[in-house]
C-alpha atoms as a PDB file:
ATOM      1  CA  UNK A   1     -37.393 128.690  -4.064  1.00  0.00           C
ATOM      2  CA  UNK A   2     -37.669 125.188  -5.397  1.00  0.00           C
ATOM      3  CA  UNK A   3     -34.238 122.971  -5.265  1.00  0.00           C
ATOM      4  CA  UNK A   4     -33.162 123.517  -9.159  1.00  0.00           C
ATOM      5  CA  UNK A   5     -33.517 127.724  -8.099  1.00  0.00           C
ATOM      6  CA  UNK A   6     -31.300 127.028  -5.265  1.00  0.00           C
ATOM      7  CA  UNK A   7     -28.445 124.680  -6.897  1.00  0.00           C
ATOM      8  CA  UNK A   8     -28.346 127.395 -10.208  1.00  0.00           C
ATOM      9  CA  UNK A   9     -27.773 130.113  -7.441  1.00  0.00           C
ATOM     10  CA  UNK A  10     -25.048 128.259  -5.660  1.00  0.00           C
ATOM     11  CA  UNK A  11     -23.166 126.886  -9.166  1.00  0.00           C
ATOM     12  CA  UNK A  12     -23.363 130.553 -10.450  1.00  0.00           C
ATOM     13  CA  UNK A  13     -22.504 132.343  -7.484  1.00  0.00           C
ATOM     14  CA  UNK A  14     -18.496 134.076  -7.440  1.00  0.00           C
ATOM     15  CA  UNK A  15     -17.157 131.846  -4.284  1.00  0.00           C
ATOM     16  CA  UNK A  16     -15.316 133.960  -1.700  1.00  0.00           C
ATOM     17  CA  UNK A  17     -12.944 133.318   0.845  1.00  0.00           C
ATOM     18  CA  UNK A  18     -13.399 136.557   3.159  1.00  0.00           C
ATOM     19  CA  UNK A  19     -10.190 137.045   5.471  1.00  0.00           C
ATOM     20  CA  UNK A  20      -9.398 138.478   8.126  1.00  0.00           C
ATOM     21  CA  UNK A  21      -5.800 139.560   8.267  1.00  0.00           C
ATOM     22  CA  UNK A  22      -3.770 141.040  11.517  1.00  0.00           C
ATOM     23  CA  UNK A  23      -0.674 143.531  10.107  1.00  0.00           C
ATOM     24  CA  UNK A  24       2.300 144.880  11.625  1.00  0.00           C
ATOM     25  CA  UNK A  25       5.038 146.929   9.634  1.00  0.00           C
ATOM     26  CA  UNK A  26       5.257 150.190   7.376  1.00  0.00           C
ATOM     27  CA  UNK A  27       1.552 150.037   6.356  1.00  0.00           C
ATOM     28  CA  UNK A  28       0.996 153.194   5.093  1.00  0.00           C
ATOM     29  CA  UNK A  29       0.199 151.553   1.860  1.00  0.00           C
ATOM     30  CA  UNK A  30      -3.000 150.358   3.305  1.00  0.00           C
ATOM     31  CA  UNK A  31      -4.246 153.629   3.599  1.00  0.00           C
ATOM     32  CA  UNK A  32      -6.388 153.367   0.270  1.00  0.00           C
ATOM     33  CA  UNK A  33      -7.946 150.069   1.506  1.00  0.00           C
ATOM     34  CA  UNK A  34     -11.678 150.962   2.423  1.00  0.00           C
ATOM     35  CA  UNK A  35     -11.595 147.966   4.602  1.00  0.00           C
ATOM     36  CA  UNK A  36      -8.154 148.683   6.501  1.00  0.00           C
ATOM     37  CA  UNK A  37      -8.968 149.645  10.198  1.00  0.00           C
ATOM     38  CA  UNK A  38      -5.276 150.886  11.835  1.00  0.00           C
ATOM     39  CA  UNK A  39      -2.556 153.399  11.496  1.00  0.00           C
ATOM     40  CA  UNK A  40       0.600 152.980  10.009  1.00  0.00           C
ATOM     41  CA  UNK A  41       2.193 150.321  12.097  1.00  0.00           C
ATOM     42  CA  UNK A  42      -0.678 148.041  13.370  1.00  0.00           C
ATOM     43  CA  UNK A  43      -4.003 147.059  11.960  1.00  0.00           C
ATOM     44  CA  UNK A  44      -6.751 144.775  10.550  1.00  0.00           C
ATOM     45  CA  UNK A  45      -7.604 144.602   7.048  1.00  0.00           C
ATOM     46  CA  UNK A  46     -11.072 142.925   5.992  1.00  0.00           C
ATOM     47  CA  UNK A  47     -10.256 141.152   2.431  1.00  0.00           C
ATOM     48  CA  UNK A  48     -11.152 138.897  -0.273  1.00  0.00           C
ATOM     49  CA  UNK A  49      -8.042 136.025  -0.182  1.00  0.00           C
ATOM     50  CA  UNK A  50      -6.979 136.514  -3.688  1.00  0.00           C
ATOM     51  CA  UNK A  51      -6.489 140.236  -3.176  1.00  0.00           C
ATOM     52  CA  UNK A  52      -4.802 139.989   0.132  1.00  0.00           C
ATOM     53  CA  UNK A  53      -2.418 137.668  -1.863  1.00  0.00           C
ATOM     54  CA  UNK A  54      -1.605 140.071  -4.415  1.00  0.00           C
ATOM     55  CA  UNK A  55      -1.335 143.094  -2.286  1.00  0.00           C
ATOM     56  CA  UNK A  56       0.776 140.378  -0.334  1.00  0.00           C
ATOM     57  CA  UNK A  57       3.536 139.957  -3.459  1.00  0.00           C
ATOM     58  CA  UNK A  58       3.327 143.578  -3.868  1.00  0.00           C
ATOM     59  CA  UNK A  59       4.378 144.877  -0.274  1.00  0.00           C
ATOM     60  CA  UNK A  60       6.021 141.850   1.445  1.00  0.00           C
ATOM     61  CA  UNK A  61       9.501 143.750   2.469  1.00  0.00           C
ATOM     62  CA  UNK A  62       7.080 146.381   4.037  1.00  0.00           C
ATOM     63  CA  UNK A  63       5.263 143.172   6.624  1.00  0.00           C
ATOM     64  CA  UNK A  64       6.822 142.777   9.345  1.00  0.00           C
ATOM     65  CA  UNK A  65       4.733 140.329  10.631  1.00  0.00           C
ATOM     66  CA  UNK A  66       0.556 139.157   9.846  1.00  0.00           C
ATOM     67  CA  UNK A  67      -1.552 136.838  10.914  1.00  0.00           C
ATOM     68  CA  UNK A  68      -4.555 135.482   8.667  1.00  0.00           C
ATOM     69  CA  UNK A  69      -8.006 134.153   9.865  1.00  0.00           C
ATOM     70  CA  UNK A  70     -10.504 132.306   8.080  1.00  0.00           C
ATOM     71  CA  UNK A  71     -14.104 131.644   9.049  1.00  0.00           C
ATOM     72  CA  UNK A  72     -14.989 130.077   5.453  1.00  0.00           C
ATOM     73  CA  UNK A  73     -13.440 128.944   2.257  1.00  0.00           C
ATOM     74  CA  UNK A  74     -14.735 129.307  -0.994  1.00  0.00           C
ATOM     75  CA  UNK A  75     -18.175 130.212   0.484  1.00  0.00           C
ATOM     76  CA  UNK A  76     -21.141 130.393  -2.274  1.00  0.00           C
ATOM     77  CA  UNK A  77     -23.841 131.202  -0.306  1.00  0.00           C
ATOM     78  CA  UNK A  78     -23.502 134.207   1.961  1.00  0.00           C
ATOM     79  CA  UNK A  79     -24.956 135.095   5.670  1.00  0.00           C
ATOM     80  CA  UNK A  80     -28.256 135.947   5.823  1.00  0.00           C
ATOM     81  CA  UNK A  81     -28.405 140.057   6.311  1.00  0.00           C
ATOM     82  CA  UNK A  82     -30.020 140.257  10.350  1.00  0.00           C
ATOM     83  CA  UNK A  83     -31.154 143.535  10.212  1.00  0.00           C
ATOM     84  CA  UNK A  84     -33.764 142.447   7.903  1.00  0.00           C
ATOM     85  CA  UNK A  85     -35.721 140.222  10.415  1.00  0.00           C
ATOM     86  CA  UNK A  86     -38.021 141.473  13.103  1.00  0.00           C
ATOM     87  CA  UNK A  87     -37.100 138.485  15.458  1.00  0.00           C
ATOM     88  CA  UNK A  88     -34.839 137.651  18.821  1.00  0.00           C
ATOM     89  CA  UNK A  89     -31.260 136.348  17.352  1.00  0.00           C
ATOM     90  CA  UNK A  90     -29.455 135.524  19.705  1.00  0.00           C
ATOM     91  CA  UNK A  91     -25.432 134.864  19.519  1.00  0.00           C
ATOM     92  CA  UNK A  92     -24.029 131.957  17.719  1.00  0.00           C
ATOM     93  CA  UNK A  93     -26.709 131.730  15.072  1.00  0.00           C
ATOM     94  CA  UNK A  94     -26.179 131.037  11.655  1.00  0.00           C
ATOM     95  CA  UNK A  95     -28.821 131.936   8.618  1.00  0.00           C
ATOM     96  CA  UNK A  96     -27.955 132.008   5.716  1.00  0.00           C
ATOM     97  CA  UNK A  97     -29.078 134.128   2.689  1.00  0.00           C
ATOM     98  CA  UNK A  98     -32.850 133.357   1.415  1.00  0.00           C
ATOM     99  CA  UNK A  99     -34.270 132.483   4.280  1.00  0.00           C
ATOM    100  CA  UNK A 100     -37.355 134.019   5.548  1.00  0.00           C
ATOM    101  CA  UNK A 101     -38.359 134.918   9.290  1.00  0.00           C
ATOM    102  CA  UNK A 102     -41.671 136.007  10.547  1.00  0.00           C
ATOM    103  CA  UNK A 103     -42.359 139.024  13.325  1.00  0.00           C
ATOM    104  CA  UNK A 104     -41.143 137.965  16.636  1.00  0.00           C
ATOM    105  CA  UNK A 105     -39.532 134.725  16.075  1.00  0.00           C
ATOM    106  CA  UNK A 106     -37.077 133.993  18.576  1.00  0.00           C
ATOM    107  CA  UNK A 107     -33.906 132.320  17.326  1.00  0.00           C
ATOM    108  CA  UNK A 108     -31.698 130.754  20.282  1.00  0.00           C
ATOM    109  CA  UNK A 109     -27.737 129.981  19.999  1.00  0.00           C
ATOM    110  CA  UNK A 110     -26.082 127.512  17.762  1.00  0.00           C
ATOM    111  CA  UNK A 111     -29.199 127.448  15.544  1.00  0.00           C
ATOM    112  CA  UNK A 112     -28.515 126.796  11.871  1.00  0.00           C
ATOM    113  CA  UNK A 113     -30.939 127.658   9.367  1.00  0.00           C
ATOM    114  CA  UNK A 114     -30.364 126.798   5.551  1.00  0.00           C
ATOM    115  CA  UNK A 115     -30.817 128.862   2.543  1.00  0.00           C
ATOM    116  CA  UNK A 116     -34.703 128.815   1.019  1.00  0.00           C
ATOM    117  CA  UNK A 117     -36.130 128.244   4.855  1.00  0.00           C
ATOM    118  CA  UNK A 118     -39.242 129.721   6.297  1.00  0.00           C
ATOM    119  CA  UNK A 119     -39.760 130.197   9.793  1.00  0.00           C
ATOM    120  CA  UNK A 120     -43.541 131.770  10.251  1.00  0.00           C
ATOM    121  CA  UNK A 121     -44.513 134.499  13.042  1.00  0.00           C
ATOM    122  CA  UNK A 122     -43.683 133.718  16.918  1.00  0.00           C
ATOM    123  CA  UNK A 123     -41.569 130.414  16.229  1.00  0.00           C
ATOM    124  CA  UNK A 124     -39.025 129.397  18.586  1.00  0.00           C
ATOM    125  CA  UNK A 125     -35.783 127.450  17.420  1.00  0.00           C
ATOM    126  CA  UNK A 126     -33.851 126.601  20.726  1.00  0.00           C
ATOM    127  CA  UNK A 127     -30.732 125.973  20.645  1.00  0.00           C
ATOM    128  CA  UNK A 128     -28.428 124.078  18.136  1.00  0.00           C
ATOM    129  CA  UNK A 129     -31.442 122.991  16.140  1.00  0.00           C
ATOM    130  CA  UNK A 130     -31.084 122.407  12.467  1.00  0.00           C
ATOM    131  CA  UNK A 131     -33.456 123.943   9.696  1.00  0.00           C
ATOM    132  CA  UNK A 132     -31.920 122.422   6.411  1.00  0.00           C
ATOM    133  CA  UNK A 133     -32.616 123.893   3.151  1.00  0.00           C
ATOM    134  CA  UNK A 134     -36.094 124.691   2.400  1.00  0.00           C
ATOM    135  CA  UNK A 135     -37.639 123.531   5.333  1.00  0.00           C
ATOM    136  CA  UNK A 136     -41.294 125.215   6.127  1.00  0.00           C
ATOM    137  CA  UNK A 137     -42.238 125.968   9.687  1.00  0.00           C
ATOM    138  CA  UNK A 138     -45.694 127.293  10.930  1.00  0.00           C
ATOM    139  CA  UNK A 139     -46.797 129.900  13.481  1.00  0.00           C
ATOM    140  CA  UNK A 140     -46.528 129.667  17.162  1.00  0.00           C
ATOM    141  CA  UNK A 141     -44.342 126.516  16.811  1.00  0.00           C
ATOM    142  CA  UNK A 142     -41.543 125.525  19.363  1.00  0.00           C
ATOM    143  CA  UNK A 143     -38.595 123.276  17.685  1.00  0.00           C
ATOM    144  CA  UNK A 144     -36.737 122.273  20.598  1.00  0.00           C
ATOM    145  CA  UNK A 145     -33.130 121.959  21.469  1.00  0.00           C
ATOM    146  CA  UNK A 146     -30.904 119.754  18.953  1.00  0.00           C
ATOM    147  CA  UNK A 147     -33.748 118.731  16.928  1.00  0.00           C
ATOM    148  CA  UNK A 148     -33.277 118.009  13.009  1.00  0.00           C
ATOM    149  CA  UNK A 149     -35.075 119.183  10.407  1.00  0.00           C
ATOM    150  CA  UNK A 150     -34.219 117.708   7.582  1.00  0.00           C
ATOM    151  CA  UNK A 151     -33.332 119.538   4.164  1.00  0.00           C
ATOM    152  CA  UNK A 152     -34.044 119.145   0.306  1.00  0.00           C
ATOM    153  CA  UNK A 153     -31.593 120.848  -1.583  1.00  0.00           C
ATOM    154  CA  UNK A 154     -30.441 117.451  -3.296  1.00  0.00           C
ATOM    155  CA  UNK A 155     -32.065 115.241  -4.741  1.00  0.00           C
ATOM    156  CA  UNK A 156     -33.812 118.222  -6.308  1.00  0.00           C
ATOM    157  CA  UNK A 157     -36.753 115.308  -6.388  1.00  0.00           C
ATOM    158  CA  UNK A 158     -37.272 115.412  -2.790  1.00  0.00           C
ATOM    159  CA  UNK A 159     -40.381 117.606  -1.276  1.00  0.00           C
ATOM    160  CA  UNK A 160     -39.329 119.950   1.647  1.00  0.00           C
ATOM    161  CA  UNK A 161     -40.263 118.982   5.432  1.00  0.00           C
ATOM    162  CA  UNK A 162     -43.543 120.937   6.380  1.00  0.00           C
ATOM    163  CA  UNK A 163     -44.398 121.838  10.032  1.00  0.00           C
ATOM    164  CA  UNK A 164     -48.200 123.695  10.413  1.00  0.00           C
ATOM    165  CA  UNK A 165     -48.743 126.007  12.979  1.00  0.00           C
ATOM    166  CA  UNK A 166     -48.681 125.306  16.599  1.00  0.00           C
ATOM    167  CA  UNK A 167     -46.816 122.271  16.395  1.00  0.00           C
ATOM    168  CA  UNK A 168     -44.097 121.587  19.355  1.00  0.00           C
ATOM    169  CA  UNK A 169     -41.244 119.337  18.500  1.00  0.00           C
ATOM    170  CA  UNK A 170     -39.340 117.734  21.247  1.00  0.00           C
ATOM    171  CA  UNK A 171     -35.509 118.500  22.434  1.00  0.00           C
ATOM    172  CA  UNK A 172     -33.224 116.066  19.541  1.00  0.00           C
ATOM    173  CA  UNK A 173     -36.369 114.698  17.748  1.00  0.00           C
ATOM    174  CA  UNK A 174     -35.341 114.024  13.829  1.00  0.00           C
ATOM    175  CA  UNK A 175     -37.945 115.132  11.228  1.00  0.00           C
ATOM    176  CA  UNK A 176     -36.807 113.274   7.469  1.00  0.00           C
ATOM    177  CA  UNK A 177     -37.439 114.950   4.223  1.00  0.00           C
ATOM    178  CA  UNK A 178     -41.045 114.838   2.997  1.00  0.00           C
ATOM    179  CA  UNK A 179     -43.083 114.705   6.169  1.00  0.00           C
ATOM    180  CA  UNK A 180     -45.732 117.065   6.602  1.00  0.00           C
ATOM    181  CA  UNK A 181     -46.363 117.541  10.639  1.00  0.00           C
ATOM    182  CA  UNK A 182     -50.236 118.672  10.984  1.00  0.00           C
ATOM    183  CA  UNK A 183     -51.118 121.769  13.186  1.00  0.00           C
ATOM    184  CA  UNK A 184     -50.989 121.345  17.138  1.00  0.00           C
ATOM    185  CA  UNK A 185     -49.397 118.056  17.028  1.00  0.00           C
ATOM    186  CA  UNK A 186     -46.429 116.926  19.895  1.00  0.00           C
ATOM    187  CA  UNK A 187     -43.180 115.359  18.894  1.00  0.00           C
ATOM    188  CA  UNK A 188     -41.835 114.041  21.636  1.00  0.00           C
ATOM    189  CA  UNK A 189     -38.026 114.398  22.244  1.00  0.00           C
ATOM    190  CA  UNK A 190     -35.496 111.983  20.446  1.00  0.00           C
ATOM    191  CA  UNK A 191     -38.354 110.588  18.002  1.00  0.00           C
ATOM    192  CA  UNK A 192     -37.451 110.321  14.598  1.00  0.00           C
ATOM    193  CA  UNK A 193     -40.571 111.317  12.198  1.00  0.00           C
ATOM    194  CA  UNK A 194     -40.524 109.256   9.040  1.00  0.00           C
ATOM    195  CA  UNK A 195     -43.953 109.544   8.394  1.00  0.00           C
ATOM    196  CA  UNK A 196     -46.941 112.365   7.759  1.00  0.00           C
ATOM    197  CA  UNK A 197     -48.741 113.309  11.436  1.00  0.00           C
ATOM    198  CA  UNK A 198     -52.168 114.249  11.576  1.00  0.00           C
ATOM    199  CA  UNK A 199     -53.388 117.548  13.173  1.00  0.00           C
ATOM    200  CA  UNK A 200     -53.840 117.232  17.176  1.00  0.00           C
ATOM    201  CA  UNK A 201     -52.044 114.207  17.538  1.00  0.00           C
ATOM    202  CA  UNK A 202     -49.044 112.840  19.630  1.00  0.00           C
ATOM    203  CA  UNK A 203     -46.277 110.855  18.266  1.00  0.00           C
ATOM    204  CA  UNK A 204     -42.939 108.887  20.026  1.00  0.00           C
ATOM    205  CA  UNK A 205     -40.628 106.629  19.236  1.00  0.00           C
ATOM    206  CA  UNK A 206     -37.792 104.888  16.491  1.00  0.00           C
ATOM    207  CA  UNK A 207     -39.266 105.568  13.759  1.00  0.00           C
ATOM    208  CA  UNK A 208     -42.607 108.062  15.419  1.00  0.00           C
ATOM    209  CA  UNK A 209     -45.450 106.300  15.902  1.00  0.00           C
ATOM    210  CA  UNK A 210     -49.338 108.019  17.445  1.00  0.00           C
ATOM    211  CA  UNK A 211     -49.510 107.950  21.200  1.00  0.00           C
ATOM    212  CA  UNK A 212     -52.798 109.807  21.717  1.00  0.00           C
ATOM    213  CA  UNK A 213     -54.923 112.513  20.489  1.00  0.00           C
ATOM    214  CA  UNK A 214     -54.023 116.110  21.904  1.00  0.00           C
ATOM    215  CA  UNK A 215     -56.026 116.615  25.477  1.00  0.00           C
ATOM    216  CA  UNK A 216     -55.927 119.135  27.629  1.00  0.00           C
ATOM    217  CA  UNK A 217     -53.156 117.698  29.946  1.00  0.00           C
ATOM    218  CA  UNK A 218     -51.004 117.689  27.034  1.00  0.00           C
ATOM    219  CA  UNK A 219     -52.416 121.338  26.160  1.00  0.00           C
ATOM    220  CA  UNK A 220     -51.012 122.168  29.674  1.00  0.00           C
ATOM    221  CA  UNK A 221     -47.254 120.498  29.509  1.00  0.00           C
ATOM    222  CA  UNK A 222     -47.025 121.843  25.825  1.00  0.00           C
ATOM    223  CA  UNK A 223     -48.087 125.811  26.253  1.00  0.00           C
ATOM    224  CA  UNK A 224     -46.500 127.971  23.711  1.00  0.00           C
ATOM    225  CA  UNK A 225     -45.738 131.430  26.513  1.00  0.00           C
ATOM    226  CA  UNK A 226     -46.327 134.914  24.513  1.00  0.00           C
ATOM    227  CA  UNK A 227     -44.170 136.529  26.534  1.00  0.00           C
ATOM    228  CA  UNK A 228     -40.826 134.907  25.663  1.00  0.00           C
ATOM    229  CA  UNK A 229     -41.153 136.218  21.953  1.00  0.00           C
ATOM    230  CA  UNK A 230     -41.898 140.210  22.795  1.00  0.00           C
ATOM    231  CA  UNK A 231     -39.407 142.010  21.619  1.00  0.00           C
END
């Protein structure tokens, strides 16, 4: 999805404010709500807030008591479905919808991923990294714990952040819109990457700038392990 495909979806989308509502009273009126879990005295009803509020004006002498809680408010894009992806999620992660995951990616906790994302095969995102909107991330790549990557969904101008395979990108490094990292290149943690970086090549610093070539001693400290992404 390009940037005007994603800001048409959001602007046209119905927003929603999903509740979740705790009940006690005479509830028997509840009955015919598919999404009412509870008897006639105590439950949880799963709703929409605009319905809950009418339902709310139509019952009140019958609600003894309720309690309301709210994970979003007029949301337009929804969660991503999970059952869908052939990866390791693990709890705490957020993905929204359009976002595409390769076989045996393993997502850690707190990760975020934006809508129009791709995360190739065997990727790891540890935890509480950032994948903004549209971001593109190769094979066999390790994004490492409270890095950045940087989204495009406005300007609609701006080009997406592109990460080739085999890449490892250090714990709270900062990738900017518009860079292109080559394959089996090192960021190294807490740079920020405001530039394009070459294939095999090693980059530090405020802003990133080339160490070294990739050797084999940095082959060794940067080793991408198969077995952490069987499933």
């Amino acid at each position: 999805m390009d940037s005007f495909q994603i800001i048409e979806y959001i602007s046209n989308s119905e927003k929603k404010t999903p509740l979740k509502v705790y009940l006690k009273g005479d509830l028997n009126f509840l009955e015919k709500e598919e999404n009412y879990y509870g008897d006639e005295k105590n439950g949880i009803l799963f709703i929409e807030e605009k319905n809950f509020q009418k339902i709310y004006q139509e019952n009140k002498e019958k609600i003894k008591k309720f309690k309301i809680e709210y994970d979003r408010k007029n949301s337009a894009i929804p969660l991503a479905d999970y059952s869908k992806y052939n990866a390791r999620i693990e709890p705490g992660v957020n993905i929204r919808e359009m976002v595409e995951i390769g076989n045996n990616c393993v997502i850690m906790m707190g990760a975020v991923i934006n809508i129009g994302a791709k995360i190739e095969e065997k990727t790891m995102i540890d935890m509480n990294v950032v994948i903004g909107g549209r971001a593109q991330i190769g094979k066999n790549c390790h994004i490492g714990a409270g890095a950045v990557i940087a989204g495009v969904i406005e300007p609609p101008s701006a080009q997406p952040v592109i990460i080739e395979d085999n890449v490892l990108v250090g714990a709270n490094a900062v990738i900017l819109e518009g860079v292109k990292i080559g394959k089996n290149s090192v960021i190294a943690a807490g740079s920020i990457v405001t530039k394009n970086v070459e294939e095999n090549t090693v980059v530090a610093g405020v802003p990133a700038k080339k160490i070294k070539k990739i050797d084999i001693e940095t082959k060794n400290k940067t080793q991408i392990m198969e077995e952490l992404r069987n499933l």
